[in-house]
Structures are given as C-alpha cells and as structure tokens.
C-alpha atoms as a PDB file:
ATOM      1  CA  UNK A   1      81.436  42.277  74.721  1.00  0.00           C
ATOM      2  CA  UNK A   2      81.035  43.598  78.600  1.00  0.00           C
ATOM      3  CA  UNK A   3      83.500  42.676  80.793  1.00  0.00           C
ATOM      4  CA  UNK A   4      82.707  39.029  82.798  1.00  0.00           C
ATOM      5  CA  UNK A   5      81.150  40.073  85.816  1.00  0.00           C
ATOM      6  CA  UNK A   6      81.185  36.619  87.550  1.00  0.00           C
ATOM      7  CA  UNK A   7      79.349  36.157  90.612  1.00  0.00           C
ATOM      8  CA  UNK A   8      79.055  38.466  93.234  1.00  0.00           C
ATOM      9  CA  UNK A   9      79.429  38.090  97.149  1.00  0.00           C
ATOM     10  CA  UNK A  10      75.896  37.657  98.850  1.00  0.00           C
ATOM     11  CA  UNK A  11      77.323  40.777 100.645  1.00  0.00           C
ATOM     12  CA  UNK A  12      77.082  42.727  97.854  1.00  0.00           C
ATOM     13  CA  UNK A  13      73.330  42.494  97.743  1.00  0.00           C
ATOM     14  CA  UNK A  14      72.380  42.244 101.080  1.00  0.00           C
ATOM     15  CA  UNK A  15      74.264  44.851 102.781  1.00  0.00           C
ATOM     16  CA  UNK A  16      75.257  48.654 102.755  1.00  0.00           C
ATOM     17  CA  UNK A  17      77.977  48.973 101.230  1.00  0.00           C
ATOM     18  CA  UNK A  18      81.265  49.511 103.796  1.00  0.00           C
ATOM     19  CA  UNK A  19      83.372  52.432 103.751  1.00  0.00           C
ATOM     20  CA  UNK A  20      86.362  49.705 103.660  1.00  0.00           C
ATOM     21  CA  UNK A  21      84.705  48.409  99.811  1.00  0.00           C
ATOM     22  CA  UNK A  22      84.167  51.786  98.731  1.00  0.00           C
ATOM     23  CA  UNK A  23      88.365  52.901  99.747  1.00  0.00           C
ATOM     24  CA  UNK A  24      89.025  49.556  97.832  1.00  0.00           C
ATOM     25  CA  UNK A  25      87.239  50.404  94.964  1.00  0.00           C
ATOM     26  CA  UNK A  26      88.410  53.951  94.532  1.00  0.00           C
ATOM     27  CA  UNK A  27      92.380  52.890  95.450  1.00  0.00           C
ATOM     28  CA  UNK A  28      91.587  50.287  92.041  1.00  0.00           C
ATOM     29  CA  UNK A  29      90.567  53.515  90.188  1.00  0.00           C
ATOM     30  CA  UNK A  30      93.592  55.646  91.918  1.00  0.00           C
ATOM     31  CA  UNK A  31      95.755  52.643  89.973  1.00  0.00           C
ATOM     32  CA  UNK A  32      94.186  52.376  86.619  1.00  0.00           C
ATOM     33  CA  UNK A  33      93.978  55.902  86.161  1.00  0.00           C
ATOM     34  CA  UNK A  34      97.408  56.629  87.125  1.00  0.00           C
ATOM     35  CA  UNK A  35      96.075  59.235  90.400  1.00  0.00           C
ATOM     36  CA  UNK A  36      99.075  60.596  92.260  1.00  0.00           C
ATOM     37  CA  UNK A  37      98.355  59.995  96.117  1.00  0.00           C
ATOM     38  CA  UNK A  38      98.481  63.722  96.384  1.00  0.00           C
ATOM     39  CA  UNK A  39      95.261  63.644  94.681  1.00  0.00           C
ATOM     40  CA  UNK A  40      91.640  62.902  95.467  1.00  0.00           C
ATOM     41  CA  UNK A  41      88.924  60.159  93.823  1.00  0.00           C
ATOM     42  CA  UNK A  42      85.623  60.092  94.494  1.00  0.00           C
ATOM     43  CA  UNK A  43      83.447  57.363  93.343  1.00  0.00           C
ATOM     44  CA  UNK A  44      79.842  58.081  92.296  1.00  0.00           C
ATOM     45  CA  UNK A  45      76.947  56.530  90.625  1.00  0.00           C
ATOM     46  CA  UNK A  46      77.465  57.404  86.718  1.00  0.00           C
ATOM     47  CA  UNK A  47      79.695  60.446  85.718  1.00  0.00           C
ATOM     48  CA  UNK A  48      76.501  61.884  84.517  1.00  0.00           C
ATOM     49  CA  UNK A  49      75.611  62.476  88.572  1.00  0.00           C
ATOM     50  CA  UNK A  50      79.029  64.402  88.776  1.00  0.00           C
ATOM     51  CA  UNK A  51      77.861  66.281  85.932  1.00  0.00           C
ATOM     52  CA  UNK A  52      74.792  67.304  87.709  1.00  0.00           C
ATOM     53  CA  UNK A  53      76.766  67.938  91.043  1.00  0.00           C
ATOM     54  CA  UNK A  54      79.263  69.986  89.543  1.00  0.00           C
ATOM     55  CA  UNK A  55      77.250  73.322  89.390  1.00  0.00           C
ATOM     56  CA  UNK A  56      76.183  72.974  92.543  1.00  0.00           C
ATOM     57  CA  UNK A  57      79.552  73.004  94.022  1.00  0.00           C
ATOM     58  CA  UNK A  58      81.712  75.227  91.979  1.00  0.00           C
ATOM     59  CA  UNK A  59      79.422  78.704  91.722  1.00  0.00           C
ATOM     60  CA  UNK A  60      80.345  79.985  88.320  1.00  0.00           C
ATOM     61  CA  UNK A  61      78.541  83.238  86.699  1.00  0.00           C
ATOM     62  CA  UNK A  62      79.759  82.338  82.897  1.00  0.00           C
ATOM     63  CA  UNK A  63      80.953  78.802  81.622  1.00  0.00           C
ATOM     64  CA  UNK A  64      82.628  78.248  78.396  1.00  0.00           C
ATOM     65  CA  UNK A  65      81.856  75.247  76.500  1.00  0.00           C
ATOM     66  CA  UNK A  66      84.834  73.783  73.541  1.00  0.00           C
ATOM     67  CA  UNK A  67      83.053  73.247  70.677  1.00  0.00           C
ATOM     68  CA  UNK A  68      79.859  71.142  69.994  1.00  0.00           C
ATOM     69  CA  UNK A  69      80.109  68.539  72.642  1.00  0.00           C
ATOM     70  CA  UNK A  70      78.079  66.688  75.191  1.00  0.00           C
ATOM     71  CA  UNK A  71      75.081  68.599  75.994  1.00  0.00           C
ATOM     72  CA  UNK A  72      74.418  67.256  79.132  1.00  0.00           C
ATOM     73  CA  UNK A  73      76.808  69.745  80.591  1.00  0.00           C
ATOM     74  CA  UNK A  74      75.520  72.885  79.496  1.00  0.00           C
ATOM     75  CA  UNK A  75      72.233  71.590  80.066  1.00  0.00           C
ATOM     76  CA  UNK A  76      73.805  71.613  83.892  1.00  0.00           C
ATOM     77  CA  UNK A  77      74.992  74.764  84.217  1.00  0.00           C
ATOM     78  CA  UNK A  78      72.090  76.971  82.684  1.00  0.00           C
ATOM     79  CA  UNK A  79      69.912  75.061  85.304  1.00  0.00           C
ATOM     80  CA  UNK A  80      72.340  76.633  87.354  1.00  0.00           C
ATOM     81  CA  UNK A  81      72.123  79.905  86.642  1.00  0.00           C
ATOM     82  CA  UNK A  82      75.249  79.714  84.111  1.00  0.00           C
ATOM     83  CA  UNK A  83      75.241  82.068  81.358  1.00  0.00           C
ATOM     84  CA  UNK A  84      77.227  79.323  79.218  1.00  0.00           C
ATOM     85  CA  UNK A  85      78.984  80.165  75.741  1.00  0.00           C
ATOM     86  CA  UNK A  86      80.100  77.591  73.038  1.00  0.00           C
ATOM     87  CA  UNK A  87      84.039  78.536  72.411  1.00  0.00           C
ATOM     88  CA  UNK A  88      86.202  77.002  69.535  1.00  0.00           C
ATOM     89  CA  UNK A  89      89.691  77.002  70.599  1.00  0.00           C
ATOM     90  CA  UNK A  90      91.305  76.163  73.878  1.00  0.00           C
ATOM     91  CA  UNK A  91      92.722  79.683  74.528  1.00  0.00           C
ATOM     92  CA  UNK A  92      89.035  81.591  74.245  1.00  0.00           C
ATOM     93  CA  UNK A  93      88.287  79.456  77.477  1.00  0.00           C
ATOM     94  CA  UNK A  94      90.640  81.158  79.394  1.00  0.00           C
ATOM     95  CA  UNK A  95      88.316  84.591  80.355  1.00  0.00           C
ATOM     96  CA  UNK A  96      85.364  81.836  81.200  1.00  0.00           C
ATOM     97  CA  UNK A  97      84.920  80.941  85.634  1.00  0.00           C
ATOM     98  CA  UNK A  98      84.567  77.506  84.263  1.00  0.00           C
ATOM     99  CA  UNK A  99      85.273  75.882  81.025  1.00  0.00           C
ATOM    100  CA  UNK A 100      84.535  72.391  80.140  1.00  0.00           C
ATOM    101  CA  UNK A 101      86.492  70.480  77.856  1.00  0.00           C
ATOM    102  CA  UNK A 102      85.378  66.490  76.725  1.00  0.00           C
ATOM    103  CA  UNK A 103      88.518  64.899  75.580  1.00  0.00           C
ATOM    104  CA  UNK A 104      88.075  62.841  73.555  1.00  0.00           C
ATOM    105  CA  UNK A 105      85.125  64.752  72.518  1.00  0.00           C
ATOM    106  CA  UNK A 106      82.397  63.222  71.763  1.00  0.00           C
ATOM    107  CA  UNK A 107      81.009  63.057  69.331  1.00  0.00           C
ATOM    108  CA  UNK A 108      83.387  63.752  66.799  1.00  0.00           C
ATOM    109  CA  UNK A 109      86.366  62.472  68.708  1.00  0.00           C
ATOM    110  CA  UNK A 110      88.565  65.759  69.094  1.00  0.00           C
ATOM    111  CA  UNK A 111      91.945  65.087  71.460  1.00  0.00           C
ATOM    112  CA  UNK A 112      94.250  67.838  73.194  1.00  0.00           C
ATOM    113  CA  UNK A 113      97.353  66.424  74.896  1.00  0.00           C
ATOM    114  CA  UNK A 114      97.341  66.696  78.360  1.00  0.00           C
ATOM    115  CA  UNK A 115     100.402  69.267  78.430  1.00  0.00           C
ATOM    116  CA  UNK A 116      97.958  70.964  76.573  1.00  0.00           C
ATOM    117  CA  UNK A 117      94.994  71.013  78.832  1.00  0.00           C
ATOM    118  CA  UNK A 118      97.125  71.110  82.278  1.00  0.00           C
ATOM    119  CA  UNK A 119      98.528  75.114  80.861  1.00  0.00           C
ATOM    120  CA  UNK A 120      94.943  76.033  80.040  1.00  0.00           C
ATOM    121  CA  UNK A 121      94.051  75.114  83.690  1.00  0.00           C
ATOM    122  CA  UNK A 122      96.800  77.281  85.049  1.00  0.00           C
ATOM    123  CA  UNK A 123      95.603  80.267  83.064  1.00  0.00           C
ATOM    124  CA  UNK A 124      92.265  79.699  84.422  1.00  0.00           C
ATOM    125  CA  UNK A 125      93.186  79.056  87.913  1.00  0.00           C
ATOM    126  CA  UNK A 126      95.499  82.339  88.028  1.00  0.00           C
ATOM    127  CA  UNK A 127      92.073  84.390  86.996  1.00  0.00           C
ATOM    128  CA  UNK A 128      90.426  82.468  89.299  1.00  0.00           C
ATOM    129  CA  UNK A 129      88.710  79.759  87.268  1.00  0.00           C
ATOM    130  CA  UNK A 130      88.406  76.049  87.140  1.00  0.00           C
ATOM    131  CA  UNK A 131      88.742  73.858  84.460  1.00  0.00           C
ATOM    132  CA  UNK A 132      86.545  70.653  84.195  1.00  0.00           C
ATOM    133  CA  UNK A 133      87.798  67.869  81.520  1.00  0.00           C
ATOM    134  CA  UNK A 134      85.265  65.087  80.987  1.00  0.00           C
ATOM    135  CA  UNK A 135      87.149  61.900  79.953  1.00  0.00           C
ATOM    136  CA  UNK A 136      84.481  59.171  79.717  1.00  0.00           C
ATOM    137  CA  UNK A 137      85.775  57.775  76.734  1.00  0.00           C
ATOM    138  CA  UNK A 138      89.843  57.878  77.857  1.00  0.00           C
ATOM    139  CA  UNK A 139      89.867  54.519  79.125  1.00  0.00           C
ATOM    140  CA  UNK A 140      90.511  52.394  75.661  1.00  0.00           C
ATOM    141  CA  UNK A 141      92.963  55.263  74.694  1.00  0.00           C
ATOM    142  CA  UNK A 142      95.393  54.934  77.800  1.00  0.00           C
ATOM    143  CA  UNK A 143      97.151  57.262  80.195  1.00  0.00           C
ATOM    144  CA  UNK A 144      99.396  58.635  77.854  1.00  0.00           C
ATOM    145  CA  UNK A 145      96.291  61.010  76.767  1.00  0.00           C
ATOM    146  CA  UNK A 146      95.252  61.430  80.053  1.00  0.00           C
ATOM    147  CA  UNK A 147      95.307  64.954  82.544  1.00  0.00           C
ATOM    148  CA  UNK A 148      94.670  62.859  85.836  1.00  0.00           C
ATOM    149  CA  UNK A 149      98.646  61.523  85.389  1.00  0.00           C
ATOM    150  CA  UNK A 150      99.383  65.368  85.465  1.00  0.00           C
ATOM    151  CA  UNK A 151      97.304  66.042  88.373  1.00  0.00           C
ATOM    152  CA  UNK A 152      97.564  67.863  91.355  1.00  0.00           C
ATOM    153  CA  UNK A 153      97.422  70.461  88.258  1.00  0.00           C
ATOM    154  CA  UNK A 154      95.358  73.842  90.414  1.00  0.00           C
ATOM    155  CA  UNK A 155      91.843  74.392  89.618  1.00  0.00           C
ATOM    156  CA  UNK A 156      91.354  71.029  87.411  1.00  0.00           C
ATOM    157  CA  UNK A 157      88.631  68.641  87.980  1.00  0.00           C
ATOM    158  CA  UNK A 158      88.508  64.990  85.778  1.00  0.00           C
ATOM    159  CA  UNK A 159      85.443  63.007  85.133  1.00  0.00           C
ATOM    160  CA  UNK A 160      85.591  58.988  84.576  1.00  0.00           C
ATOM    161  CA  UNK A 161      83.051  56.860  83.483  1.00  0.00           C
ATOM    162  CA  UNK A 162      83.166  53.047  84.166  1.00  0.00           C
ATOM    163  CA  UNK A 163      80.042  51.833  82.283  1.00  0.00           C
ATOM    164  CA  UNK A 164      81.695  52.627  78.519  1.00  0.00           C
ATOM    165  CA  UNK A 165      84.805  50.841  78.355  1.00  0.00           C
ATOM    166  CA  UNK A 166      83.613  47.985  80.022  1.00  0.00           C
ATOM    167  CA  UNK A 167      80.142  47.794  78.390  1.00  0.00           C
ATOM    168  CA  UNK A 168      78.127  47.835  81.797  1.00  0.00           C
ATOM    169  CA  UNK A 169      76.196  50.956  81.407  1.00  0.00           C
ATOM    170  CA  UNK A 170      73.887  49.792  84.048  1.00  0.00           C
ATOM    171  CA  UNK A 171      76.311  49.342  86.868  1.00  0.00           C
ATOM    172  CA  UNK A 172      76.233  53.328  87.008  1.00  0.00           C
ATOM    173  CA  UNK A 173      79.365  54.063  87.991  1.00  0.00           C
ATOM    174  CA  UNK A 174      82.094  56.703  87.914  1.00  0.00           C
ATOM    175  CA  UNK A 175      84.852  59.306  88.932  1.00  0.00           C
ATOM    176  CA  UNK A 176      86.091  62.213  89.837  1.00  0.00           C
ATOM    177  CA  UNK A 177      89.731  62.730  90.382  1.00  0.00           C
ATOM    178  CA  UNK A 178      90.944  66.341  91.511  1.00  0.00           C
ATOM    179  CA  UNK A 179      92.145  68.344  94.554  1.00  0.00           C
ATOM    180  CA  UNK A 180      91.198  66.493  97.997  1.00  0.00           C
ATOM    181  CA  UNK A 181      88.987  69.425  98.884  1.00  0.00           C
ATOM    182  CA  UNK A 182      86.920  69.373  95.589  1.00  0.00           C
ATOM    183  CA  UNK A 183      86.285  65.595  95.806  1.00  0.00           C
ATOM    184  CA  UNK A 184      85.323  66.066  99.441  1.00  0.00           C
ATOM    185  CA  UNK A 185      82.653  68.237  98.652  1.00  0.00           C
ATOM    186  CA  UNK A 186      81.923  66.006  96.124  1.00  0.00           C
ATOM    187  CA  UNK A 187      81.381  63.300  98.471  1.00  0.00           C
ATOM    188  CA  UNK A 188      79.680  65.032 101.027  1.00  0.00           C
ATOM    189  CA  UNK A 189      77.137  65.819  97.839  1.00  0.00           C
ATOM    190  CA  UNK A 190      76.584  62.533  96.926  1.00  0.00           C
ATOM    191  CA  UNK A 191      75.804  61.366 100.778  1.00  0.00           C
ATOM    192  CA  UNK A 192      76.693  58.275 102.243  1.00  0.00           C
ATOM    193  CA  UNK A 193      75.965  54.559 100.243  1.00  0.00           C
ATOM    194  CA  UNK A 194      75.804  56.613  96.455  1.00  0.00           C
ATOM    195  CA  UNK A 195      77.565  53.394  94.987  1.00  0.00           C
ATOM    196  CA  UNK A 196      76.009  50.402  95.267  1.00  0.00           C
ATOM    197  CA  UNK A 197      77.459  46.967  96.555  1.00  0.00           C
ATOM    198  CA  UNK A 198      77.122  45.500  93.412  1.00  0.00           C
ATOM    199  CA  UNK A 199      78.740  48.387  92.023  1.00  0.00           C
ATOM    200  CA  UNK A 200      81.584  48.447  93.804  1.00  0.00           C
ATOM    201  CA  UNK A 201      82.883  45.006  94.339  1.00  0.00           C
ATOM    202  CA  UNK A 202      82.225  45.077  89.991  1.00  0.00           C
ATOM    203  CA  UNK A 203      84.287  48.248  89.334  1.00  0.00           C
ATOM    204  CA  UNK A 204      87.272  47.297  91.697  1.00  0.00           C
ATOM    205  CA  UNK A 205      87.288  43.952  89.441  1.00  0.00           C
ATOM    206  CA  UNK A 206      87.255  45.556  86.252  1.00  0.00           C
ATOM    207  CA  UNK A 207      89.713  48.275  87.186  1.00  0.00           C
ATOM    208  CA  UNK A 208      92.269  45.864  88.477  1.00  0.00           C
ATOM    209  CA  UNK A 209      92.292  43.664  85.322  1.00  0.00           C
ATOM    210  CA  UNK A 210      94.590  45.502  82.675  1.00  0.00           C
ATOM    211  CA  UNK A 211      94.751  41.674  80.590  1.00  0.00           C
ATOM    212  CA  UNK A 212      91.117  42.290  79.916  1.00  0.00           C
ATOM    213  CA  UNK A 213      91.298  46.402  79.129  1.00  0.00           C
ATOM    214  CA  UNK A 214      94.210  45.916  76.669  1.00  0.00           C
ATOM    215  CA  UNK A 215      93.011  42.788  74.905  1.00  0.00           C
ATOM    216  CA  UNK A 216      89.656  45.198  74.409  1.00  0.00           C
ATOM    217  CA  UNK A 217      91.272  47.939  73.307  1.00  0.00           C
ATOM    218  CA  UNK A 218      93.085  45.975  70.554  1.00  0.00           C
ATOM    219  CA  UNK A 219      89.764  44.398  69.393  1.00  0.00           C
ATOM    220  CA  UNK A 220      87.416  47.802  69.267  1.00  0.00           C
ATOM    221  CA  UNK A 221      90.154  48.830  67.230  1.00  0.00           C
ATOM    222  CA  UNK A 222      90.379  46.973  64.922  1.00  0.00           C
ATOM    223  CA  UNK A 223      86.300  46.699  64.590  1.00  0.00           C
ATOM    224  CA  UNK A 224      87.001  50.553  64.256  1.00  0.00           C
ATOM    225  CA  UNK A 225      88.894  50.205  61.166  1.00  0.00           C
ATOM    226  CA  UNK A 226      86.786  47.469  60.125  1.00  0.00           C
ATOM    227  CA  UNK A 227      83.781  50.147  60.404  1.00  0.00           C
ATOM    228  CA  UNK A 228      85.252  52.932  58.949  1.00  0.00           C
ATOM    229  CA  UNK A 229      85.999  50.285  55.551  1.00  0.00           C
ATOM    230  CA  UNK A 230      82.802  49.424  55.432  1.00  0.00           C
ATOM    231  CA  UNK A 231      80.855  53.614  55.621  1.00  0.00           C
ATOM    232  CA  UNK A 232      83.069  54.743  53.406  1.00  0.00           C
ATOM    233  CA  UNK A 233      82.490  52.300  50.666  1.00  0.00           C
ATOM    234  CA  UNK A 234      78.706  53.903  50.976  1.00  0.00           C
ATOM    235  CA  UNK A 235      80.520  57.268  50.182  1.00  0.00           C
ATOM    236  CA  UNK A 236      80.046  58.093  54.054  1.00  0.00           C
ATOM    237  CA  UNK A 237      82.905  60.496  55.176  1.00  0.00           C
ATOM    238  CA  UNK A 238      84.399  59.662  57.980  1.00  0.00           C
ATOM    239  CA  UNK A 239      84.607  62.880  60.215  1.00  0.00           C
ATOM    240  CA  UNK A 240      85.927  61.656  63.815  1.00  0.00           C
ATOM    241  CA  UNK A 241      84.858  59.026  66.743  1.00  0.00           C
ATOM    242  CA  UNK A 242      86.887  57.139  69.207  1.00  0.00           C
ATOM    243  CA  UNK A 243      87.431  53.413  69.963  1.00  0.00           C
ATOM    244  CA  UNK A 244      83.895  53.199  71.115  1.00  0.00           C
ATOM    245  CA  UNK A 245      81.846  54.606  68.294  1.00  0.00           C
ATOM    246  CA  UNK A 246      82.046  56.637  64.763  1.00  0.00           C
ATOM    247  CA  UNK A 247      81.158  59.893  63.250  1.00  0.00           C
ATOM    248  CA  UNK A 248      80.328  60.004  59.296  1.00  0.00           C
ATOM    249  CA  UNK A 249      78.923  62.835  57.362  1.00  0.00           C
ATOM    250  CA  UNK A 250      76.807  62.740  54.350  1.00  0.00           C
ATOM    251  CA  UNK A 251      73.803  65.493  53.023  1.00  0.00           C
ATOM    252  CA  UNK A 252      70.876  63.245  53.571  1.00  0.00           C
ATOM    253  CA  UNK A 253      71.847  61.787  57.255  1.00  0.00           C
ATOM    254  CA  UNK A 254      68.149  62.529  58.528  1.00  0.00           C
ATOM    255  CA  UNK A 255      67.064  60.253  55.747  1.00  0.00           C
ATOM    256  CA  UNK A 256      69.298  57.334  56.423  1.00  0.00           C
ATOM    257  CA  UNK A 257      68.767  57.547  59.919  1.00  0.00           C
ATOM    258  CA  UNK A 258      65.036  56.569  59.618  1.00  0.00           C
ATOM    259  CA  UNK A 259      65.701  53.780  56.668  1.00  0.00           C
ATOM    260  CA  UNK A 260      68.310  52.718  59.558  1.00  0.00           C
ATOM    261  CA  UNK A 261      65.517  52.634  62.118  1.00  0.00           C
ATOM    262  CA  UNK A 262      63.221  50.648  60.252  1.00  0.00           C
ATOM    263  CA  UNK A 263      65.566  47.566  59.624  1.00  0.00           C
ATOM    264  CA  UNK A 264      65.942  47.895  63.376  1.00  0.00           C
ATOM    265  CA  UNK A 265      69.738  49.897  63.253  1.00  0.00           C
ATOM    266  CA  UNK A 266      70.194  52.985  65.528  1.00  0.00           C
ATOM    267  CA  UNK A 267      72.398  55.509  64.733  1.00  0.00           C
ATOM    268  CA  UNK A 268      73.058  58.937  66.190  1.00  0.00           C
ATOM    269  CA  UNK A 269      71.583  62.139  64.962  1.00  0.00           C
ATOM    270  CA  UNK A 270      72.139  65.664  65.651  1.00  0.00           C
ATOM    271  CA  UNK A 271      69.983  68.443  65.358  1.00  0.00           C
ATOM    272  CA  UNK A 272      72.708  70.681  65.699  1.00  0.00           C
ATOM    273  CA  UNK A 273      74.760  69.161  62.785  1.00  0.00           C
ATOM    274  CA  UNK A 274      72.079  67.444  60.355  1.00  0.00           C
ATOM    275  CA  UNK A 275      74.813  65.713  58.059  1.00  0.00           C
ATOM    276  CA  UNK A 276      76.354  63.585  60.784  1.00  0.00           C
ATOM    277  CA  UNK A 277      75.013  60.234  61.986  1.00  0.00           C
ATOM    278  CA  UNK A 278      77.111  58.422  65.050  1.00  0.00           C
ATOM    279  CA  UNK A 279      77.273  54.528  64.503  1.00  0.00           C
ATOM    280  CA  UNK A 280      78.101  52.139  67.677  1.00  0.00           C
ATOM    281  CA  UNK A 281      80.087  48.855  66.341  1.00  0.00           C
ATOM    282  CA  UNK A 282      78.100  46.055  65.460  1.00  0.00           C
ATOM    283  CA  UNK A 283      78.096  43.323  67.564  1.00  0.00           C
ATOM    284  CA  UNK A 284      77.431  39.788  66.074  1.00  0.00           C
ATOM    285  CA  UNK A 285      78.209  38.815  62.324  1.00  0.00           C
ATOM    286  CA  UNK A 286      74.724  38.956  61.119  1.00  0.00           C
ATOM    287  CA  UNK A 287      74.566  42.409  62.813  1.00  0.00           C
ATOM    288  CA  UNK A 288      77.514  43.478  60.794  1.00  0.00           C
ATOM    289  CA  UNK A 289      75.239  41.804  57.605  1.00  0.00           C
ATOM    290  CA  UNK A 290      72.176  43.690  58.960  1.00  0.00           C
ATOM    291  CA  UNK A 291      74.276  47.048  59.075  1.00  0.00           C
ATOM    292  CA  UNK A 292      75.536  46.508  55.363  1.00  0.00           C
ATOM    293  CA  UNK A 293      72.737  45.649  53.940  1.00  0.00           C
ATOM    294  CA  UNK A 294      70.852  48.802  55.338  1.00  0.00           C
ATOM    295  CA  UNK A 295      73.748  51.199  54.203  1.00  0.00           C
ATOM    296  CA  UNK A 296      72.911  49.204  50.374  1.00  0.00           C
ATOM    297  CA  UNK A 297      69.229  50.302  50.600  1.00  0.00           C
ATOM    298  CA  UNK A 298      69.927  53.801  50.557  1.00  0.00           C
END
C-alpha cells in the first residue's frame, strides 16, 4: 500500500516551488537518512536523473561495476565515454576512477556493511577515485546498513530513491547525499524548480513519518516470508531479493514468465541470467490466489 498522500496545499500546484520548501524537504531527508550536517543533500526528480547526471559531473576514463546489477548505470557511463568493467568482489574496484556499488543489490539482494563500503572508498579516494553506492532499496532495511550515517567518508557519493519504499513511483523523487561540493554541482545540474511542488511538500511528509516506515517495514516482511513459502513449494529456489521484491531460480524461467504473462502476472526476467525470474508481492488476496494458481499451471 503507498503511503496516504492526503491533500495537498493549492500552493503546491499553482506555484514554483520555493527555495524555503525545497530546504524543508531535503532537512526531512537529512533526518531520515541519518546525514551529518557536515554533509550535503540534494533533492532531484527520481534517483534515476542522478544516475544520468553522475557522468557528467565526475569525468571518469574506466568505471567498475560489482557484479550483475542495475544496468541503468553502466548504460550511463558508456554514453559517457566510460570504458566500464563488471568486477566481482569489492577489492577489484579499487584500481577503477569510479566504481559503483547497489547495496542492496538489486536484483538479487547482495548487502556489504557500511564499514565495509566506507574502507573501499578510502582506497579509491587515495588513488584518486570516487565511489558511488546506489541505495534505492535501503529505506525498509534501516540506517544500521546504511553508508550516509558514515558520511563525510572522502570521495563517496549515495543515491536515495523516495518512490520505492513508499510506493509512489510517480512522485519522481530522490537523493543524493555526499560532500557539499559534489551535491552543489549536482544542483547546479539539475537547474532551478527540478522537484516539483507536489513533490516536495509529499516527500517532506513521508520522510518525517517513521510510525508509517516501520509499521511498513514489518508488513513487507512478513509478505516476504509469506512469498518465499509459497515459490518454494513450486520447487522455485529462492536466490536473494530485499523487502521490496524476490529473486527465484529455476531452468525453465523464460517459460514461466510467459504462462505468468498470460494470466495477467509480471515477473522479472533477465537476459543476462535466464534461470531467474524477480516477483513483486502480491497485493490483494485474490492476487495472492491469481499468483498461486499460475505457479500450479506450470
């Protein structure tokens, strides 16, 4: 369920948004994401435009990748100019200008500890190099897993996304939390009025209710377990995921993919890795029916 929006201020529609509203909404995100004053936020609309603005910022001849992971980011650095390599441990990312790192990844759901992450970005920063760590799907795992709590750490840069968590995809909204001078050119990127009104009078709402986030939390959870009971007893493996969604493996996954599709069920392939499929959580009970009966039919 998305998080109650309520109504909006008239404001909010009618107007440019004020530089006032936009410092509100980004000292809401400075809060829930545990940001240090020392250290800079930039609001923007969707981490997937930071993701595009990133390359254009931070010149970088050679980018390493961890693992298979969101593609949108290489995508954004070969259009670049990026020679970009796909790395499997934490330490090969070291000789890289840039390495990226999605934590959780997605879509598998691979985790490093912030510790972790925060000595990798020293390495890199000594050499020269910056270290990017996407988190768009930290927010239903807490700050306890989180680099931004570690932050000012040199030469690291953190991406947010607000749409996940809170099921509001369409708001198009997100962050960037790093040194003051790489969110400033950040913001001078994005130009003035890059979050809308409705956007940010929603996102300082959401951000400032923790009642809503943990009770959330608690019940994706358990829908995950619930989830995981219910692939497996199709003789599914579960391989990974995170509060928001689930990775199984199995040999004919191209297969059930399109049986899914025609009872109206999308899943998530990859043409990288033919035996997974990705599954978002049913919502209501008959979708739960709908999804069992489908996994039946194969």
């Amino acid at each position: 369920m998305p998080y109650p929006v309520g109504v909006l201020a008239p404001g909010a529609w009618t107007r440019l948004p004020e530089g006032a509203a936009l410092d509100a909404l980004e000292a809401a995100a400075r809060i829930a994401y545990g940001a240090k004053p020392s250290v800079g936020v930039v609001a923007a609309p969707g981490a997937q435009a930071l993701i595009q603005w990133l390359p254009r910022i931070i010149p970088a001849r050679r980018v390493g990748m961890l693992g298979f992971t969101y593609q949108e980011h290489e995508t954004n650095w070969r259009a670049a100019g990026a020679d970009v390599v796909t790395v499997r441990s934490l330490m090969d990312l070291i000789p890289f200008d840039v390495a990226v790192v999605v934590n959780p990844n997605n879509p598998d759901g691979r985790k490093f500890a912030p510790q972790e992450l925060a000595e990798i970005a020293g390495a890199l920063v000594r050499r020269g190099g910056r270290l990017i760590v996407d988190e768009a799907f930290m927010d239903l795992l807490g700050r306890q897993d989180s680099l931004i709590p570690y932050l000012p750490t040199p030469g690291a840069v953190v991406l947010r996304s607000f749409g996940k968590a809170y099921g509001l995809a369409g708001v198009r909204l997100g962050f960037a939390v790093g040194s003051m001078d790489d969110c400033a050119r950040l913001r001078a990127a994005l130009g003035p009025w890059s979050v809308s009104g409705p956007a940010i009078e929603i996102g300082r709402r959401a951000l400032g209710d923790e009642t809503w986030l943990a009770r959330t939390a608690r019940r994706l959870g358990e829908e995950a377990e619930r989830l995981d009971r219910l692939i497996q007893s199709y003789d599914l493996e579960i391989v990974g995921g995170t509060p928001l969604f689930r990775l199984a493996r199995l040999k004919d996954a191209p297969g059930l993919f399109r049986r899914l599709c025609r009872e109206g069920i999308l899943t998530r392939p990859f043409q990288a890795r033919p035996d997974w499929l990705r599954f978002g959580f049913p919502g209501a009970p008959e979708e739960w029916t709908r999804l069992e009966a489908g996994l039946r039919a194969r």
